[in-house]
Protein backbone atom coordinates (compact mmCIF):
# COMPACT_ATOMS: atom_id res chain seq x y z
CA UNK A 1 -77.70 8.63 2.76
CA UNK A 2 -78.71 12.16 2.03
CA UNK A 3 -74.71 12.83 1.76
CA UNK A 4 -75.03 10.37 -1.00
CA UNK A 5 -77.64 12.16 -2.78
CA UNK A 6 -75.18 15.50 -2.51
CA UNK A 7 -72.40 13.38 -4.37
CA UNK A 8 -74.49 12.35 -7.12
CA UNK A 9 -75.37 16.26 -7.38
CA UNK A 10 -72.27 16.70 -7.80
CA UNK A 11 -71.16 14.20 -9.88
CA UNK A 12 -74.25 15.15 -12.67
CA UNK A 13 -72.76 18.94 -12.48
CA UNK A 14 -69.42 17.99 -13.35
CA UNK A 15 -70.28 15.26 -16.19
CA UNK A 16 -71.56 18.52 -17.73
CA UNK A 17 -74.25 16.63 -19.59
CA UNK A 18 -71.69 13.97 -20.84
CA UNK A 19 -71.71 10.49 -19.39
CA UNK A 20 -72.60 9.88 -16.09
CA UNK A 21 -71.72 6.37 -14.30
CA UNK A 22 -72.19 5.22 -11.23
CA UNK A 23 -70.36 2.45 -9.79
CA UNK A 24 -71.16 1.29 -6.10
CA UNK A 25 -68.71 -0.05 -3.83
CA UNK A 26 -68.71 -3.88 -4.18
CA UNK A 27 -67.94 -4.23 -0.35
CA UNK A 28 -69.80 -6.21 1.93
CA UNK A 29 -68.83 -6.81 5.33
CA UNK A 30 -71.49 -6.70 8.66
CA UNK A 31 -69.71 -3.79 10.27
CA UNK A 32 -69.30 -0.98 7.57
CA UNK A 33 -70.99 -2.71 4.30
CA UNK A 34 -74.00 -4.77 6.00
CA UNK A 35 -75.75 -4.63 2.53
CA UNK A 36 -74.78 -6.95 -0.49
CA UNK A 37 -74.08 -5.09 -3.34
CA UNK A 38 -77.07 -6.60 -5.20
CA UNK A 39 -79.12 -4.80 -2.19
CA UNK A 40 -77.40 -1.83 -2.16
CA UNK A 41 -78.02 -1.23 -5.71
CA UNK A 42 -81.51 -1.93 -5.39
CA UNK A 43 -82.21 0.50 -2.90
CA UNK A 44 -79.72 2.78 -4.66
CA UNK A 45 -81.74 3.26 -7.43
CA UNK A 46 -85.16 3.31 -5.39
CA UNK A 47 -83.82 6.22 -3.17
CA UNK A 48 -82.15 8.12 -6.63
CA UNK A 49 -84.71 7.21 -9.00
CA UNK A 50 -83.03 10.55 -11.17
CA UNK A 51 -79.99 8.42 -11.27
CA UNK A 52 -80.91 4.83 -12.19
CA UNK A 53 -80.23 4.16 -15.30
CA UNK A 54 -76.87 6.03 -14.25
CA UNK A 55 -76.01 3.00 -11.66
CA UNK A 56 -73.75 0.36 -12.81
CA UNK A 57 -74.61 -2.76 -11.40
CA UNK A 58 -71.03 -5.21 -12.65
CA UNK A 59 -69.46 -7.20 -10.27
CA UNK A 60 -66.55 -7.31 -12.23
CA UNK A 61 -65.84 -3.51 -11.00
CA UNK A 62 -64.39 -4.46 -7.33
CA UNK A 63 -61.93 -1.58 -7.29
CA UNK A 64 -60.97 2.18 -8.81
CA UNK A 65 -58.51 0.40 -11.09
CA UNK A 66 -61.54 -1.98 -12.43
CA UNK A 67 -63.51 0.78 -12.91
CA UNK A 68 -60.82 2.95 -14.65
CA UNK A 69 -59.32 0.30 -17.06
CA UNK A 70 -62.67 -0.80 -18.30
CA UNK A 71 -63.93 3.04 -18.72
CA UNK A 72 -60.48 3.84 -20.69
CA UNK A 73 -61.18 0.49 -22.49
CA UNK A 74 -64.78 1.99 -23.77
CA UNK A 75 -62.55 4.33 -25.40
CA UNK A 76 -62.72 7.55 -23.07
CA UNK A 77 -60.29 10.11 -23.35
CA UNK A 78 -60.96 12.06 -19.78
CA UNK A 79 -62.77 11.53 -16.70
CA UNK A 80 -64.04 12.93 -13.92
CA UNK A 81 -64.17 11.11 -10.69
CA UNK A 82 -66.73 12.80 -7.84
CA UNK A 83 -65.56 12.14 -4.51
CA UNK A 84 -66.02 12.99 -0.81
CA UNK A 85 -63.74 15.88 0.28
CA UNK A 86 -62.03 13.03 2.87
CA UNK A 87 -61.17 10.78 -0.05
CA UNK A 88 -59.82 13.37 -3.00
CA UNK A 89 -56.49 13.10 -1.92
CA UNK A 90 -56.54 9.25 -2.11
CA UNK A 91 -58.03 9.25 -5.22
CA UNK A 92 -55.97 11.63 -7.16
CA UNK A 93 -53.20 9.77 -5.93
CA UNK A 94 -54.07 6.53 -6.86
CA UNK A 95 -56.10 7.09 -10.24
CA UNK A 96 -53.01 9.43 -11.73
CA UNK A 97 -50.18 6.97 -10.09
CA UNK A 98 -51.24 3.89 -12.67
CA UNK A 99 -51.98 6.47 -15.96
CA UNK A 100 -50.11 5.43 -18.92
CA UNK A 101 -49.43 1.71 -16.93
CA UNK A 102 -53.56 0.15 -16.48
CA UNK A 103 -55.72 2.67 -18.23
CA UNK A 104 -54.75 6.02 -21.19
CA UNK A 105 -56.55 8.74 -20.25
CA UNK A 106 -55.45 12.00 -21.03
CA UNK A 107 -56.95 13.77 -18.40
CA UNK A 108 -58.08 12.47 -14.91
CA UNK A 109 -59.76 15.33 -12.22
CA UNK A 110 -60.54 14.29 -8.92
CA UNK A 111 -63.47 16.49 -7.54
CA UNK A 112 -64.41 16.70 -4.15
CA UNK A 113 -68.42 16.62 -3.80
CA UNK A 114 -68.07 18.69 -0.50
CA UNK A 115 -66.65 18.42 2.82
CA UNK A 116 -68.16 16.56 6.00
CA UNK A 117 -68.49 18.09 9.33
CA UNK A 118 -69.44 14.77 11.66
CA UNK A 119 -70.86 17.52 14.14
CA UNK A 120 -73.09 19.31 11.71
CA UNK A 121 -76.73 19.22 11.39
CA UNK A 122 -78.40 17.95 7.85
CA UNK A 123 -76.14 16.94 4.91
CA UNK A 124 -73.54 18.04 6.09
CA UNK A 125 -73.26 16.09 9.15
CA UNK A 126 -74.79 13.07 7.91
CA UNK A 127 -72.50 9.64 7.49
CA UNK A 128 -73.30 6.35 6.74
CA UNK A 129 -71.70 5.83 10.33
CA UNK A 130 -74.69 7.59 11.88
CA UNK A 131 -77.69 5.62 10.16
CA UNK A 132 -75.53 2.07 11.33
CA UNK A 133 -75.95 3.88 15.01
CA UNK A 134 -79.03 4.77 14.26
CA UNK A 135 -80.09 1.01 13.64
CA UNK A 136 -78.07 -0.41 16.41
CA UNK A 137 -79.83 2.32 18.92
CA UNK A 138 -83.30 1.06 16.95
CA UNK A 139 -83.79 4.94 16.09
CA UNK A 140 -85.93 5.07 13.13
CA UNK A 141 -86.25 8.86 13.44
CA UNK A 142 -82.73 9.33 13.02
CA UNK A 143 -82.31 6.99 10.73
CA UNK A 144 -85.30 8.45 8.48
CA UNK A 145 -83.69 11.75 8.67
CA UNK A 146 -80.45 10.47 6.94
CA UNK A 147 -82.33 8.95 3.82
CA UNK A 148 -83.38 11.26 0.94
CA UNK A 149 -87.32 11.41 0.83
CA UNK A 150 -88.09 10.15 -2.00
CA UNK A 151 -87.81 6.12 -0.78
CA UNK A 152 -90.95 5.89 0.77
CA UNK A 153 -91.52 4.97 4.41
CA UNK A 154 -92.31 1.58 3.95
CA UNK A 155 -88.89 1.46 1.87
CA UNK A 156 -86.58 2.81 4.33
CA UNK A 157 -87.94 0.68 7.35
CA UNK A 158 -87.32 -2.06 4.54
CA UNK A 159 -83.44 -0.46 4.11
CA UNK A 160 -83.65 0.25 7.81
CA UNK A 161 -84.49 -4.32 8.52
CA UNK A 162 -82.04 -5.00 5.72
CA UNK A 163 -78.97 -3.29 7.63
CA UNK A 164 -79.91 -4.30 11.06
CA UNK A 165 -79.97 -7.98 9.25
CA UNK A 166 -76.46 -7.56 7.70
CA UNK A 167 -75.13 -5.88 11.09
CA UNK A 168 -76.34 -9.07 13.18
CA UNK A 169 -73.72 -11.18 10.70
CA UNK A 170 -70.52 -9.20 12.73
């Protein structure tokens, strides 16, 4: 979604020209994941073509504490982790709860990539929630509207098939 494209912002401004990774949730479920992550990575990196080579595509990195151990295994000392405002909490929780025990880091910060107002127009207001209504309600328009525009048309009717596809599975 366009809120996506706002927390990769975010995430290049605080790597602060360092490393950047992505990793994408390896979820997949019909109601709130209807893409496989092979999918979702695919259209991932067509609709943030300035962050493909940024996406990491390992099926081996299911959860935060994957992720973390294997990035303190490559030998890194700190990390940032880029967040939704709704999830900072969470994460700062869990990601400094397990230091010293899973992963060595000396330095973990949890930054929030913005708050969400569900009732706001534009970024702010968009949700992944909204483009799944959008598909059920066979609302293009809305749908379009949530997706940054640089996937093409023809790609987001694709992205647009692809969840209504994964939806049906529920």
């Amino acid at each position: 979604t366009v809120g996506h494209e706002k927390l990769l912002q975010a995430a290049k401004q605080a790597s602060a020209g360092a490393d950047l990774k992505v990793y994408p949730s390896r979820t997949h479920e019909p109601k709130k994941n209807p893409l496989s992550p092979g999918s979702k990575i695919e259209f991932m990196k067509k609709m943030f073509p300035d962050y493909e080579d940024n996406i990491v595509d390992n099926p081996k990195m299911k959860s935060i504490f994957d992720v973390l151990k294997s990035v303190s295994n490559a030998g890194y000392g700190n990390i940032n982790i880029v967040v939704g405002a709704d999830r900072q909490a969470e994460f700062e929780n869990l990601a400094n709860k397990y230091n010293g025990e899973l992963y060595d880091f000396k330095q973990i910060r949890v930054i929030s990539a913005g708050v969400r107002d569900a009732d706001a127009e534009g970024v702010e207001g968009m949700s992944a929630s909204k483009l799944r209504k959008a598909v059920q309600d066979d609302d293009f328009d809305t749908f379009r509207r949530g997706i940054p525009k640089k996937l093409t048309n023809a790609d987001t009717q694709a992205l647009f098939d692809a969840v209504r596809t994964g939806m049906s599975k529920a």
